[in-house]
Protein backbone atom coordinates (compact mmCIF):
# COMPACT_ATOMS: atom_id res chain seq x y z
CA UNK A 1 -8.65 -37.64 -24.10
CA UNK A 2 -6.27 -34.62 -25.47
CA UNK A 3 -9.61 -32.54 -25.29
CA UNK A 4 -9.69 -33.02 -21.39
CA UNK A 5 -5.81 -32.74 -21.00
CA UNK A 6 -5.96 -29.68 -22.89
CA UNK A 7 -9.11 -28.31 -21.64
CA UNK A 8 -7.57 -28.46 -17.84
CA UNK A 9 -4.65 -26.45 -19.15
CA UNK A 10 -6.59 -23.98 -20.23
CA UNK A 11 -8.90 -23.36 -17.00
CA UNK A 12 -5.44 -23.20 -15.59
CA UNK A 13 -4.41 -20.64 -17.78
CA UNK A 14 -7.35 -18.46 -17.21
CA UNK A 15 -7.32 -18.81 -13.54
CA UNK A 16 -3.59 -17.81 -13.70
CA UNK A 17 -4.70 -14.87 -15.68
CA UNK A 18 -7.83 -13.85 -13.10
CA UNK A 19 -5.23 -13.56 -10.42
CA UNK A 20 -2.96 -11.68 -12.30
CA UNK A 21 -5.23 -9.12 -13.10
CA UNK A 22 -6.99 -8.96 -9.58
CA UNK A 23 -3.21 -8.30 -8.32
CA UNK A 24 -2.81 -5.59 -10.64
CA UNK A 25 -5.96 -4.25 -9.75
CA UNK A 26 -4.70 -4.20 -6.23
CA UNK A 27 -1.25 -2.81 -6.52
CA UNK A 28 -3.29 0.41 -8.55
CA UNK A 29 -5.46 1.24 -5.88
CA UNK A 30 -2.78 0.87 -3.84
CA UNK A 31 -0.77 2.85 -5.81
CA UNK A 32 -3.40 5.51 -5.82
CA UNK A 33 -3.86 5.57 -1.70
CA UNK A 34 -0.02 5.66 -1.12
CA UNK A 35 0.07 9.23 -3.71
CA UNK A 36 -3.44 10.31 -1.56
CA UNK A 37 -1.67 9.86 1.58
CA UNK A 38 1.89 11.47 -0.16
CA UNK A 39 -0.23 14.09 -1.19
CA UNK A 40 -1.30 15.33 2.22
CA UNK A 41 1.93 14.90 3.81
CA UNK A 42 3.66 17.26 1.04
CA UNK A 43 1.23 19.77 1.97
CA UNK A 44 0.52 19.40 5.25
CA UNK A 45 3.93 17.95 7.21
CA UNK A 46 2.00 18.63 10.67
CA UNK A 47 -0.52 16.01 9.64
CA UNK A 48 2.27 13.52 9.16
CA UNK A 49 3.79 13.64 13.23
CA UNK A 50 1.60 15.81 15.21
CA UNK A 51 -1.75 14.44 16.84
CA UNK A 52 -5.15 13.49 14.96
CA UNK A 53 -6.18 16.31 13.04
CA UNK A 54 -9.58 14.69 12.15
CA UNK A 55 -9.40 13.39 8.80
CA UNK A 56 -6.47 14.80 7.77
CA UNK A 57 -3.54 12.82 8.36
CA UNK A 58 -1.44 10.38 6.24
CA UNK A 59 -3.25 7.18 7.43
CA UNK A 60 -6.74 8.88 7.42
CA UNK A 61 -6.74 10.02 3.83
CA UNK A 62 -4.95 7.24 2.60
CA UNK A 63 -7.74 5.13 3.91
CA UNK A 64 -10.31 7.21 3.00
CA UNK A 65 -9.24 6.94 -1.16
CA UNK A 66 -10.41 3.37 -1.39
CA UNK A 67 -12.86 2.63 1.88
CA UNK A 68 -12.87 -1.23 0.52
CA UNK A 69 -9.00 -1.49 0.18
CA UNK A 70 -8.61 -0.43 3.78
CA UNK A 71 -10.82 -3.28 5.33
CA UNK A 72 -8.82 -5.82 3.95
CA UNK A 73 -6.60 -7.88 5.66
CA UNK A 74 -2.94 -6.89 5.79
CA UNK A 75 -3.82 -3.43 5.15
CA UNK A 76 -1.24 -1.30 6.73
CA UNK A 77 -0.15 2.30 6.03
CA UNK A 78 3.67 3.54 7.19
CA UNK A 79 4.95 7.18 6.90
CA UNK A 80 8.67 7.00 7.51
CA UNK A 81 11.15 9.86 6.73
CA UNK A 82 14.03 8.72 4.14
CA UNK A 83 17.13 10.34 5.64
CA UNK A 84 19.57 8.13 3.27
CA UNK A 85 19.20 4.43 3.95
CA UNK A 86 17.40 5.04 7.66
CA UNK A 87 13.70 5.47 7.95
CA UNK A 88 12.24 7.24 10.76
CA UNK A 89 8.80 5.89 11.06
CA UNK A 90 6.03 7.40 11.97
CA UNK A 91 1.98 6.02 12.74
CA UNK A 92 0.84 9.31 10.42
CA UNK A 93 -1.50 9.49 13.76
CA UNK A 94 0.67 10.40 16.48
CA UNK A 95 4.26 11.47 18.16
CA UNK A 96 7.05 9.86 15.73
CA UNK A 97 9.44 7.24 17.10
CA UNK A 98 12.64 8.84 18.02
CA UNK A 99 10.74 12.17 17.99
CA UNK A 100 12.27 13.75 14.34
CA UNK A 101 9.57 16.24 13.84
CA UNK A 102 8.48 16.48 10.01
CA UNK A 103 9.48 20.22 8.01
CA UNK A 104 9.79 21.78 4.63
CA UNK A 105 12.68 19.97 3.05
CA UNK A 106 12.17 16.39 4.16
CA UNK A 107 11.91 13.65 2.13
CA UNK A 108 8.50 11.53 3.23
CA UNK A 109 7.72 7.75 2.11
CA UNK A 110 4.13 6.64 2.19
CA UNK A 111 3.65 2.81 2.07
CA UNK A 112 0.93 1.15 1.84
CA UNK A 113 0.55 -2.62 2.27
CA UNK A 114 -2.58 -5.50 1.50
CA UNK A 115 -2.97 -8.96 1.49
CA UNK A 116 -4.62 -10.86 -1.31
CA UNK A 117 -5.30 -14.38 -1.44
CA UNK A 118 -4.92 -16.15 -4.95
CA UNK A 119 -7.96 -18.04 -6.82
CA UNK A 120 -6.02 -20.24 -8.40
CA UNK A 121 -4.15 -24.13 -7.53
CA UNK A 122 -1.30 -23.12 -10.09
CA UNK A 123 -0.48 -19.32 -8.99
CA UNK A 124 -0.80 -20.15 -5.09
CA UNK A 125 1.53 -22.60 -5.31
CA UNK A 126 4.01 -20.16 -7.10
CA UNK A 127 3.03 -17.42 -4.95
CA UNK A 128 1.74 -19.02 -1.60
CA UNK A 129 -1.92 -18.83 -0.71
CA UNK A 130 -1.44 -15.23 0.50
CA UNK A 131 -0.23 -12.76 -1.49
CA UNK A 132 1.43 -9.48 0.68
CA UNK A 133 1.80 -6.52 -1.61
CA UNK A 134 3.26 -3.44 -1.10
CA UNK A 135 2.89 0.09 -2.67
CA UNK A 136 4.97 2.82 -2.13
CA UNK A 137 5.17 6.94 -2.65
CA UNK A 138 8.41 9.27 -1.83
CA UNK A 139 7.55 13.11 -1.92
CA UNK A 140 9.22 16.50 -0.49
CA UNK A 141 7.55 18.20 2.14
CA UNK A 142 6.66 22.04 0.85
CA UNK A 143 7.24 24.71 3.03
């Protein structure tokens, strides 16, 4: 009897643990497609505001870091411009709402943002079913 209470904690436990480290696997490559997308916008600020340039804009080489991350659901990517507390955002594909144009100086978030969905009972009903996680880069824009 204490074998089978103690053996359903412990599938509990490693469940718990499965998720934990499938989250942290997520928020890394998350991590690491937010400082792709960062990357190109520090170097490049016309790829963060102005028109498609093929495959290099923000959301294009963000997505193109981890092809498997950016199929899943939730998956978002948002280049705003910290000016203090305000964030002008921008599609990193496109004309900028509000029409701030991008230059040396500026200070650029990259966020990127997934869904995962937890294995187990015990950590979705902590966490919900769904788990949305976000991942986040701030960088200068070079001149």
């Amino acid at each position: 009897m204490e074998l089978a209470f103690v053996g359903l904690l412990l599938v509990m436990v490693v469940f718990a643990t499965l998720d934990y480290g499938r989250v942290a696997q997520l928020q890394n490559r998350m991590s690491n497609a937010a400082r792709e997308g960062a990357a190109i916008a520090r170097e490049t600020p016309a790829a963060v505001d102005s028109g498609c340039q093929g495959r290099e804009n923000v959301a294009d080489r963000s997505a193109g870091q981890d092809i498997e991350l950016s199929q899943r659901d939730g998956y978002t990517v948002t280049v705003a411009l910290a000016d203090g507390d305000v964030r002008q955002e921008y599609t990193g594909c496109g004309t900028p709402t509000g029409g701030v144009a991008v230059g040396p100086g500026d200070r650029v978030v990259v966020t990127v943002t997934a869904d995962i969905d937890m294995l187990s009972p015990f950590a979705a009903a902590v966490t919900g079913d769904t788990l949305t996680l976000s991942r986040e880069v701030e960088t200068v824009v070079q001149g």
